[in-house]
PDB file of N, CA and C in Angstrom:
ATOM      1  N   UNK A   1      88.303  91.400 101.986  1.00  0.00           N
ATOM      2  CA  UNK A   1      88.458  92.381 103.038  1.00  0.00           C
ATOM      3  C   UNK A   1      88.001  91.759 104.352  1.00  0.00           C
ATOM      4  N   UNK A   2      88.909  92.210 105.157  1.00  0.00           N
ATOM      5  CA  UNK A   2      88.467  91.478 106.645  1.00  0.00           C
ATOM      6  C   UNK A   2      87.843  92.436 107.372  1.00  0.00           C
ATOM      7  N   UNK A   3      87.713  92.645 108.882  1.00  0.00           N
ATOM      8  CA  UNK A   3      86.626  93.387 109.498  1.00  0.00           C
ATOM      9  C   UNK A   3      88.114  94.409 110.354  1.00  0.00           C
ATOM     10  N   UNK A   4      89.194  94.003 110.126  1.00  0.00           N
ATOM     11  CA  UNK A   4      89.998  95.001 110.466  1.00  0.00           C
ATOM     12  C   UNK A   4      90.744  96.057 109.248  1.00  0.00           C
ATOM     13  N   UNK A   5      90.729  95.834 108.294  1.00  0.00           N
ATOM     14  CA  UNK A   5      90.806  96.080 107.325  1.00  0.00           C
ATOM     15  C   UNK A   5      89.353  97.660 106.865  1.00  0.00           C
ATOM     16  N   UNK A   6      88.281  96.733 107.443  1.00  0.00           N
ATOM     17  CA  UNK A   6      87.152  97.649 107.403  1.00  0.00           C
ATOM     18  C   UNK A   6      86.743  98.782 108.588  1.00  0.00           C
ATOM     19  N   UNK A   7      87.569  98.342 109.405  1.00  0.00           N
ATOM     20  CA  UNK A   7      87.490  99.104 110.923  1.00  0.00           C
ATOM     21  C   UNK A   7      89.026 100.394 110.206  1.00  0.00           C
ATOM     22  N   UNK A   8      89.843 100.160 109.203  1.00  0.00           N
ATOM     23  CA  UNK A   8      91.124 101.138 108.593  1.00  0.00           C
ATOM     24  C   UNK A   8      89.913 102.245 108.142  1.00  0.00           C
ATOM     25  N   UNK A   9      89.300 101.590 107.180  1.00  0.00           N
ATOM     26  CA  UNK A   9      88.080 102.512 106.137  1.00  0.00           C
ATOM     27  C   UNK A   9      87.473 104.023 107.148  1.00  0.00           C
ATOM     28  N   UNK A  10      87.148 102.950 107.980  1.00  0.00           N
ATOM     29  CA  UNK A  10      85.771 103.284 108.735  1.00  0.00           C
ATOM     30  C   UNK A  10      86.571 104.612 109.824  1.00  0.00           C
ATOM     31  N   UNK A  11      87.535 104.009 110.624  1.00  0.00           N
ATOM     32  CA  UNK A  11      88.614 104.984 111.189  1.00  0.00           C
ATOM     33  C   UNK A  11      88.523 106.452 109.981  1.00  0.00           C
ATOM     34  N   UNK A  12      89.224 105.758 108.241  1.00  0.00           N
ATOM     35  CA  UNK A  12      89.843 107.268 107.928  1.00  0.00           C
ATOM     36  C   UNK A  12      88.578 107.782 107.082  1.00  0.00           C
ATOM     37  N   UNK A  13      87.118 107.111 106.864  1.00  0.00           N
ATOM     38  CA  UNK A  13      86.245 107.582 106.773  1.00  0.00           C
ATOM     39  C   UNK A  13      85.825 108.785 107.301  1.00  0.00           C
ATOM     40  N   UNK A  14      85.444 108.263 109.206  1.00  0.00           N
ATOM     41  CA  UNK A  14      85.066 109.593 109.982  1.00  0.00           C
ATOM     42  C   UNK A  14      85.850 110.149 110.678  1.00  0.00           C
ATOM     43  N   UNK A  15      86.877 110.124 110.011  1.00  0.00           N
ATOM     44  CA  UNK A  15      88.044 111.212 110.412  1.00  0.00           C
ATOM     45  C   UNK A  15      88.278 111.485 112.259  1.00  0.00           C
ATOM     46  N   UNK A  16      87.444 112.753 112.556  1.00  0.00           N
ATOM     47  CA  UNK A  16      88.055 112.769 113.717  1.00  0.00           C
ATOM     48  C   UNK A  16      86.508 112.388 114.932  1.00  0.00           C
ATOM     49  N   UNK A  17      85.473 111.738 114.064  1.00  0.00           N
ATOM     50  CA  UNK A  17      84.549 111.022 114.851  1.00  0.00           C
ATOM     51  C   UNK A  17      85.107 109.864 115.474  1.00  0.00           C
ATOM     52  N   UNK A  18      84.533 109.036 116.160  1.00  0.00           N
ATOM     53  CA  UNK A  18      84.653 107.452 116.537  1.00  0.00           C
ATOM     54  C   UNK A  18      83.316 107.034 116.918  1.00  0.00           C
ATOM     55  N   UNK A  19      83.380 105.366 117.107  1.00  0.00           N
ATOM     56  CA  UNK A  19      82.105 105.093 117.092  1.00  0.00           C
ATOM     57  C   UNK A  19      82.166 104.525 118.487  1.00  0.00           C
ATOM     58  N   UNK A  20      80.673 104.929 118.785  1.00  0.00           N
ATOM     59  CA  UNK A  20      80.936 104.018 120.445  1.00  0.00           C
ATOM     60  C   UNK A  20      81.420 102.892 120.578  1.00  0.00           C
ATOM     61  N   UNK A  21      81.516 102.365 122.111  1.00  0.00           N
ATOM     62  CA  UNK A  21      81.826 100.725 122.036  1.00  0.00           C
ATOM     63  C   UNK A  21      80.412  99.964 121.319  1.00  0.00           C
ATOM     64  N   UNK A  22      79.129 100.042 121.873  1.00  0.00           N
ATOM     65  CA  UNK A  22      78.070  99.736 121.060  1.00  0.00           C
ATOM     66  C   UNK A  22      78.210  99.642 119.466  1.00  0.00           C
ATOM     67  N   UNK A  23      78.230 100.795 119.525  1.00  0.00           N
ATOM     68  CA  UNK A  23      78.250 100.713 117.445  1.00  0.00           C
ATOM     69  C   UNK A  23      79.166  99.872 117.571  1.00  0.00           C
ATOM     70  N   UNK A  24      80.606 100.164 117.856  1.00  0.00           N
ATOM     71  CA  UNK A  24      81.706  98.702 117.281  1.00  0.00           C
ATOM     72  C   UNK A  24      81.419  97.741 117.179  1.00  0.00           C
ATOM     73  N   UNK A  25      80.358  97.268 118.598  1.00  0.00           N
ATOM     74  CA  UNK A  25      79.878  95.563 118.324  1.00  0.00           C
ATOM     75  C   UNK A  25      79.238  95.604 117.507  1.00  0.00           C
ATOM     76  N   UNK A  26      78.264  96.192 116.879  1.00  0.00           N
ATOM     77  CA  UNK A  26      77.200  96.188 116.275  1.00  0.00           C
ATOM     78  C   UNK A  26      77.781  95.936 115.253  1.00  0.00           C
ATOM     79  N   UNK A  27      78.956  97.224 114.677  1.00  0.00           N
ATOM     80  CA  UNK A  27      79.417  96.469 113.427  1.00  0.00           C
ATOM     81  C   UNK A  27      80.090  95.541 113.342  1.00  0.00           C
ATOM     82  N   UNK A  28      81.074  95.003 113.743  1.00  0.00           N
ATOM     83  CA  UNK A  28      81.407  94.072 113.715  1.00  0.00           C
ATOM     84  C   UNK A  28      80.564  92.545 113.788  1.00  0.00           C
ATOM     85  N   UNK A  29      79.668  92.619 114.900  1.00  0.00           N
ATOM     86  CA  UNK A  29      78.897  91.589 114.661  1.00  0.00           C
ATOM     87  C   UNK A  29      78.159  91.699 113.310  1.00  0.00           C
ATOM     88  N   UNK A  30      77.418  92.658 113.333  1.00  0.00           N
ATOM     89  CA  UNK A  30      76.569  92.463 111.570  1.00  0.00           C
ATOM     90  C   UNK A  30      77.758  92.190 110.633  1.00  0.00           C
ATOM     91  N   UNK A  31      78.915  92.477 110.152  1.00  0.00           N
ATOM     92  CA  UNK A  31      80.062  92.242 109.562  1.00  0.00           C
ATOM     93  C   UNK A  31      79.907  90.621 109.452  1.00  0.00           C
ATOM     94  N   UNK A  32      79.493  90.025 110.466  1.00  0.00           N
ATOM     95  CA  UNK A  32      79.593  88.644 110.707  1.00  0.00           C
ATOM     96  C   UNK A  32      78.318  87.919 110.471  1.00  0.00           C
ATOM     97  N   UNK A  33      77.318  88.932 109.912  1.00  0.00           N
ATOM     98  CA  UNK A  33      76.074  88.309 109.392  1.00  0.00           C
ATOM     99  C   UNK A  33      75.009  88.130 110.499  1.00  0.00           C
ATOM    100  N   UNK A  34      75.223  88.449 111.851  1.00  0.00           N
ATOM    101  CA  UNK A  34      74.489  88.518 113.419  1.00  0.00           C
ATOM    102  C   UNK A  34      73.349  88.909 113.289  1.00  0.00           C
ATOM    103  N   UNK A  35      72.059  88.453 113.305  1.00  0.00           N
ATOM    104  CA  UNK A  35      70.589  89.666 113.933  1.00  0.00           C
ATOM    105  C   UNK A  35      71.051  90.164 114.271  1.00  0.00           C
ATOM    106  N   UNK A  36      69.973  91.237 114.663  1.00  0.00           N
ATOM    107  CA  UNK A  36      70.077  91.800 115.894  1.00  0.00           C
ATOM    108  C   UNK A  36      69.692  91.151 116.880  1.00  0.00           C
ATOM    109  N   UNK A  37      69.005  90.327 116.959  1.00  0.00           N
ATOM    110  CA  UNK A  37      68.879  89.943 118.335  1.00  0.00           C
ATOM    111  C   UNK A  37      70.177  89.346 118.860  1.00  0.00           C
ATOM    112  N   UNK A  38      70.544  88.571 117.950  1.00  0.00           N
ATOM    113  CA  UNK A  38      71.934  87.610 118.480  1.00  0.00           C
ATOM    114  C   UNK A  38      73.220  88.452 118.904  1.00  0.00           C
ATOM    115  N   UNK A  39      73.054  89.899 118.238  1.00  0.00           N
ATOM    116  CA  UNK A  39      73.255  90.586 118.818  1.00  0.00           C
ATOM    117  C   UNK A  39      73.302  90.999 120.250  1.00  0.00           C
ATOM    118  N   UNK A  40      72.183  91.763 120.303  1.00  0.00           N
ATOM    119  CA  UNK A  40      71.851  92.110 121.543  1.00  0.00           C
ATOM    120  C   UNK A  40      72.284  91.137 122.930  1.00  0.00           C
ATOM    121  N   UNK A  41      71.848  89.931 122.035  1.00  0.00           N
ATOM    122  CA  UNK A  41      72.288  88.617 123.673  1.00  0.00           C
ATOM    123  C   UNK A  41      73.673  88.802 123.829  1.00  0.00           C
ATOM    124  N   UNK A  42      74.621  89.121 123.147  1.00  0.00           N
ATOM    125  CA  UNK A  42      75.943  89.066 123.072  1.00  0.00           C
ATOM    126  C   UNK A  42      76.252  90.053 123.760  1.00  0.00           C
ATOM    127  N   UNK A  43      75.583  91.628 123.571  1.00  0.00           N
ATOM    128  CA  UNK A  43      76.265  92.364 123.799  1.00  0.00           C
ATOM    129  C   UNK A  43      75.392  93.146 125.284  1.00  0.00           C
ATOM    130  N   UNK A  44      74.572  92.227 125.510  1.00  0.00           N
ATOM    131  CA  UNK A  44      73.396  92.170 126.781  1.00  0.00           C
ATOM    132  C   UNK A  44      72.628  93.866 126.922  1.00  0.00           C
ATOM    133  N   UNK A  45      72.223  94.041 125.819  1.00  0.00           N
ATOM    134  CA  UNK A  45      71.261  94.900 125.995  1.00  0.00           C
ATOM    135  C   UNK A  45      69.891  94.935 125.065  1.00  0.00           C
ATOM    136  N   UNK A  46      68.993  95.206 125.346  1.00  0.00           N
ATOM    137  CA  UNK A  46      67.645  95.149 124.355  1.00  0.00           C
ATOM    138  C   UNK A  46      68.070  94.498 123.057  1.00  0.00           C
ATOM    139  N   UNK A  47      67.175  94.422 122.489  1.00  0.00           N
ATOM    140  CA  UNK A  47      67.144  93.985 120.862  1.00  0.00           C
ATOM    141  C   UNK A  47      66.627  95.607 120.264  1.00  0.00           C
ATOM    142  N   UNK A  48      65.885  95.830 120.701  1.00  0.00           N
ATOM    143  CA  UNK A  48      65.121  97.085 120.020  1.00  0.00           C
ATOM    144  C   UNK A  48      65.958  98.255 119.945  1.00  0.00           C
ATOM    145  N   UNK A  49      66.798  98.244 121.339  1.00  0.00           N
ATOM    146  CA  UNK A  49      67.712  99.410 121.754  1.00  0.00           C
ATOM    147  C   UNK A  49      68.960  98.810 120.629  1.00  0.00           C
ATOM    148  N   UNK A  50      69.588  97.662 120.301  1.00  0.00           N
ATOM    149  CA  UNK A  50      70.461  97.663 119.767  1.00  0.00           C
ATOM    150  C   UNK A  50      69.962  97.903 117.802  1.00  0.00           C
ATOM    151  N   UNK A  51      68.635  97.741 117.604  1.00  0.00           N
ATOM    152  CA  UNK A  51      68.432  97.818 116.541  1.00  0.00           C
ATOM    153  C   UNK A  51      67.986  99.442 116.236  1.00  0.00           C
ATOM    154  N   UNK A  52      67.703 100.047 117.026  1.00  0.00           N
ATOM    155  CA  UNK A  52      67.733 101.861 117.146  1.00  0.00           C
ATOM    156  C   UNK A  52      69.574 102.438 117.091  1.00  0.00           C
ATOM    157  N   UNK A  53      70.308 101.613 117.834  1.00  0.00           N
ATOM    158  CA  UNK A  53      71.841 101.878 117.582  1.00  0.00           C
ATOM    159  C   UNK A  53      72.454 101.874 115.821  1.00  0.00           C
ATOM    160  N   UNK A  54      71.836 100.371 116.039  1.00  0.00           N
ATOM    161  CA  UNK A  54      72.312  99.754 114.149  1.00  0.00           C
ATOM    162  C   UNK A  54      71.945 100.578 113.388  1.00  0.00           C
ATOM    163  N   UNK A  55      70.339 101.276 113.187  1.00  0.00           N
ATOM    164  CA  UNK A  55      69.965 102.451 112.453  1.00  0.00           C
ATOM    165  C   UNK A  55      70.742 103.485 112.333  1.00  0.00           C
ATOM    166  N   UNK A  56      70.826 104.067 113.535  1.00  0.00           N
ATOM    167  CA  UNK A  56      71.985 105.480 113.713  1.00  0.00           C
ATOM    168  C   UNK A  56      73.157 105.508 113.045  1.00  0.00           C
ATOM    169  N   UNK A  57      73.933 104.112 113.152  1.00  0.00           N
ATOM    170  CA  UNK A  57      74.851 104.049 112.951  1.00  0.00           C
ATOM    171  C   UNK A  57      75.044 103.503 111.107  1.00  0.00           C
ATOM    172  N   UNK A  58      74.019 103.126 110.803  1.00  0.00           N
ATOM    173  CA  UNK A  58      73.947 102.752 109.023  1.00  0.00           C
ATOM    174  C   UNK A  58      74.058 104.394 108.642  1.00  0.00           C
ATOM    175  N   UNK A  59      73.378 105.451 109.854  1.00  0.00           N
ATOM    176  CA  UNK A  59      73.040 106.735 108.659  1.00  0.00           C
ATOM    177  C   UNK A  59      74.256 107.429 108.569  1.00  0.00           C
ATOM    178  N   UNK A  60      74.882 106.808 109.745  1.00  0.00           N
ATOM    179  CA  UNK A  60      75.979 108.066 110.143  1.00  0.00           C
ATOM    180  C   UNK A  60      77.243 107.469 108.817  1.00  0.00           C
ATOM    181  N   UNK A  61      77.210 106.036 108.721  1.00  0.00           N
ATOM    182  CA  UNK A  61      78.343 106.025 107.458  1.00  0.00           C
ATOM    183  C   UNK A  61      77.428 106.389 106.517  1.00  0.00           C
ATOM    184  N   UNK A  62      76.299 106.227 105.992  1.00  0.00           N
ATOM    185  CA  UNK A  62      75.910 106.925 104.768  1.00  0.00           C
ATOM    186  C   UNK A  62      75.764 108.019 104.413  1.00  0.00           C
ATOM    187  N   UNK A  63      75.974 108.806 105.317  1.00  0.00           N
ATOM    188  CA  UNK A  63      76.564 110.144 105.672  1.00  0.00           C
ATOM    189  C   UNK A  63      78.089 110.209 104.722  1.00  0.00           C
ATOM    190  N   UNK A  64      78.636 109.478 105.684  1.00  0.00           N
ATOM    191  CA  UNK A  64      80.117 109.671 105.693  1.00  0.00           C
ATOM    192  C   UNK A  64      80.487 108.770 104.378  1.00  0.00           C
ATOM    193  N   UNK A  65      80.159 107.714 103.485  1.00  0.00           N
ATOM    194  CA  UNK A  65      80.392 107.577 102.551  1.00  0.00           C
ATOM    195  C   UNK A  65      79.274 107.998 100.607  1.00  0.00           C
ATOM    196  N   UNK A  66      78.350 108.785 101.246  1.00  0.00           N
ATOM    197  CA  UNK A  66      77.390 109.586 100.092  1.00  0.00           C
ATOM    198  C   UNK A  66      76.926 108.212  99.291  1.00  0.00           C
ATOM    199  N   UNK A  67      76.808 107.186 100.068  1.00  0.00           N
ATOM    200  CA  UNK A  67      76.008 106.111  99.552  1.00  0.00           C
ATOM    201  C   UNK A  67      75.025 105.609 100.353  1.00  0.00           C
ATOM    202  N   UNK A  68      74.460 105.030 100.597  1.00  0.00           N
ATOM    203  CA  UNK A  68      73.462 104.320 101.476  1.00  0.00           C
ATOM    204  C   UNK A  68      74.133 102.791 101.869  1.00  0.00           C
ATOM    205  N   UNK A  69      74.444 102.811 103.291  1.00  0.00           N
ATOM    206  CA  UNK A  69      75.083 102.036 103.974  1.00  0.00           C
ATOM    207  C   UNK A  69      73.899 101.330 104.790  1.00  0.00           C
ATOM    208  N   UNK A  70      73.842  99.752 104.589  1.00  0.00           N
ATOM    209  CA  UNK A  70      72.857  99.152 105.437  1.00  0.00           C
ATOM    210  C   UNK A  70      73.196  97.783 105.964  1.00  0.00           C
ATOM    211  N   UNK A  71      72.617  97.257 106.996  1.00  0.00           N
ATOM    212  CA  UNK A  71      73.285  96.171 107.825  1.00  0.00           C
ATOM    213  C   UNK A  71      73.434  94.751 106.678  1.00  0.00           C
ATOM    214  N   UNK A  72      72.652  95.060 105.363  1.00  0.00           N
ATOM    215  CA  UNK A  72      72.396  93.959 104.625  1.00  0.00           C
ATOM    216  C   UNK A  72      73.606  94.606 103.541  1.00  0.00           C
ATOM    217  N   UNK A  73      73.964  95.231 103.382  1.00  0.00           N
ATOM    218  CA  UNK A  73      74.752  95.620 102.132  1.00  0.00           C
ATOM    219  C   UNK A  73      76.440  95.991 102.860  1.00  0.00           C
ATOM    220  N   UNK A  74      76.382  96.086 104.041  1.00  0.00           N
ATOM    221  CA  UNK A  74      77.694  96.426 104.475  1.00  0.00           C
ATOM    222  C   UNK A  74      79.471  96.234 103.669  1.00  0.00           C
ATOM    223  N   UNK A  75      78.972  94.880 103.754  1.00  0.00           N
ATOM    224  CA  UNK A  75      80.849  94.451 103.735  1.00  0.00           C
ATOM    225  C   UNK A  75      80.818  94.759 101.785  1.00  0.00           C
ATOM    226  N   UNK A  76      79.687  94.854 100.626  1.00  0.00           N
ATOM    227  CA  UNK A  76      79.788  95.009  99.835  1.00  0.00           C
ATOM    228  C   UNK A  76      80.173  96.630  99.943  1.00  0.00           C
ATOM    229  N   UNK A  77      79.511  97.784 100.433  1.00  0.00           N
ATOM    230  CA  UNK A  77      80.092  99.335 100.685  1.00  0.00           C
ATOM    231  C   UNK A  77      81.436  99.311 100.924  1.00  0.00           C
ATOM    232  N   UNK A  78      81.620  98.566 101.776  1.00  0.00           N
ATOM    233  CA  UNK A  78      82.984  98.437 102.598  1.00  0.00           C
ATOM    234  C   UNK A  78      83.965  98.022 101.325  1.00  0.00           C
ATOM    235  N   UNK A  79      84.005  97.436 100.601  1.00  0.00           N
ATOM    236  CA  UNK A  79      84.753  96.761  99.711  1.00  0.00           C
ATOM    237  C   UNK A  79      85.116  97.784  98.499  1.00  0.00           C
ATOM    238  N   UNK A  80      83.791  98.137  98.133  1.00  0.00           N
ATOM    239  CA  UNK A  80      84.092  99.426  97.488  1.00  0.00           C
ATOM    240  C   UNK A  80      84.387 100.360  97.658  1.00  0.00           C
ATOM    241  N   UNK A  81      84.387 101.193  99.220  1.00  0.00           N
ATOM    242  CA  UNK A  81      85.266 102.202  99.851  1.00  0.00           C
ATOM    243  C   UNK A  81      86.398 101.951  99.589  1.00  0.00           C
ATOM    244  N   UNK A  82      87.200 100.521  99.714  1.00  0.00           N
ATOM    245  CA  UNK A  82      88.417  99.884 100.101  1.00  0.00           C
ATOM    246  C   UNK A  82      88.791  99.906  98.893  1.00  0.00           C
ATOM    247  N   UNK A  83      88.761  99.724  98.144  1.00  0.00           N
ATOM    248  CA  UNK A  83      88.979 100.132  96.643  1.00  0.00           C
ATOM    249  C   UNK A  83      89.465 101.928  96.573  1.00  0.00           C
ATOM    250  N   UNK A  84      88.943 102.474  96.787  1.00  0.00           N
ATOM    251  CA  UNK A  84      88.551 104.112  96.977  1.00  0.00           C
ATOM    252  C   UNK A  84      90.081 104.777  97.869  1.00  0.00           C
ATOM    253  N   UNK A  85      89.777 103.619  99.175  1.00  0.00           N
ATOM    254  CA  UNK A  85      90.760 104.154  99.844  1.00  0.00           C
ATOM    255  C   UNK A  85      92.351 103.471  99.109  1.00  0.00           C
ATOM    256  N   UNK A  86      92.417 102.624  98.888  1.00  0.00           N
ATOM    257  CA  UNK A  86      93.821 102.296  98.235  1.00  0.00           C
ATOM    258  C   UNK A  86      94.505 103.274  97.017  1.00  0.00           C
ATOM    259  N   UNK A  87      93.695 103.567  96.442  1.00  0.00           N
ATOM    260  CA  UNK A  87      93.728 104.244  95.401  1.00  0.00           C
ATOM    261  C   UNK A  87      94.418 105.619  95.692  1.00  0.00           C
ATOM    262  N   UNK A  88      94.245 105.974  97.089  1.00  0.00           N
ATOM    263  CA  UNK A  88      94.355 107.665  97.563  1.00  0.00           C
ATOM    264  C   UNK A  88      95.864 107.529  98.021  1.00  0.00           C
ATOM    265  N   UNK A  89      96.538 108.391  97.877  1.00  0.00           N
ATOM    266  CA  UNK A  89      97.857 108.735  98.609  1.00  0.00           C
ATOM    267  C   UNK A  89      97.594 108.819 100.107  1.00  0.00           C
ATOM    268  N   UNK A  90      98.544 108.171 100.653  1.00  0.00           N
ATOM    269  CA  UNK A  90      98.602 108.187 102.114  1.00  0.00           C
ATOM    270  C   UNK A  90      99.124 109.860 102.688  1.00  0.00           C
ATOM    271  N   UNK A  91      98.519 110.217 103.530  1.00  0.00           N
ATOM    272  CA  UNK A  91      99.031 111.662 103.974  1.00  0.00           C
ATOM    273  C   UNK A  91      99.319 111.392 105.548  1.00  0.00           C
ATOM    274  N   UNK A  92     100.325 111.715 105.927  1.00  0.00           N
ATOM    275  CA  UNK A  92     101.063 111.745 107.250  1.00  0.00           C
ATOM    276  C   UNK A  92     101.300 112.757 108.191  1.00  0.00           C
ATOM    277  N   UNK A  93     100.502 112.671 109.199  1.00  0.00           N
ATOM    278  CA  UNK A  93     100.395 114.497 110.138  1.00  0.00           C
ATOM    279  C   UNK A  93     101.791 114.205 111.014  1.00  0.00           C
ATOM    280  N   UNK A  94     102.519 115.271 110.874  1.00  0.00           N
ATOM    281  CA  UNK A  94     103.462 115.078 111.890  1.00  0.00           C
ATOM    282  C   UNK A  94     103.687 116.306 112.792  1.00  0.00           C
TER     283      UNK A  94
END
């Protein structure tokens, strides 16, 4: 699974939520194995402030997938959602 592939999940996960531009980097960079700090330099704001983001944003998919989602376990959740989601019939709003 790639990180666009996981950005499909994550889209039909929280339905009619979205995630800030922040969270996006965040995930995506952790996706890529990033601190946070290396983070933060990237995305030029605090370390602390981006690691208070990363939190929010682990609860809000563990929320949204009834598992516990964390910056260390990610792309393994993700994989097994992706599994989950293939499995489902596609539904089409028109």
């Amino acid at each position: 699974m790639n990180i666009e592939e996981a950005l499909v999940v994550l889209d039909t996960v929280l339905k009619n939520a979205s995630l800030s531009d922040l969270q996006e980097q965040i995930f995506r960079y952790s996706w890529e194995g990033q601190k946070y700090s290396e983070i933060a330099d990237r995305v030029g704001y605090d370390t602390n402030y981006v690691k208070d983001v990363g939190s929010k944003l682990w609860k809000l998919l563990s929320n949204a997938f009834a598992e516990e989602v964390t910056k260390t376990n990610l792309q393994s959740t993700f994989r097994r959602q992706w599994q989950k989601y293939k499995q489902q019939p596609l539904i089409y709003l028109i």
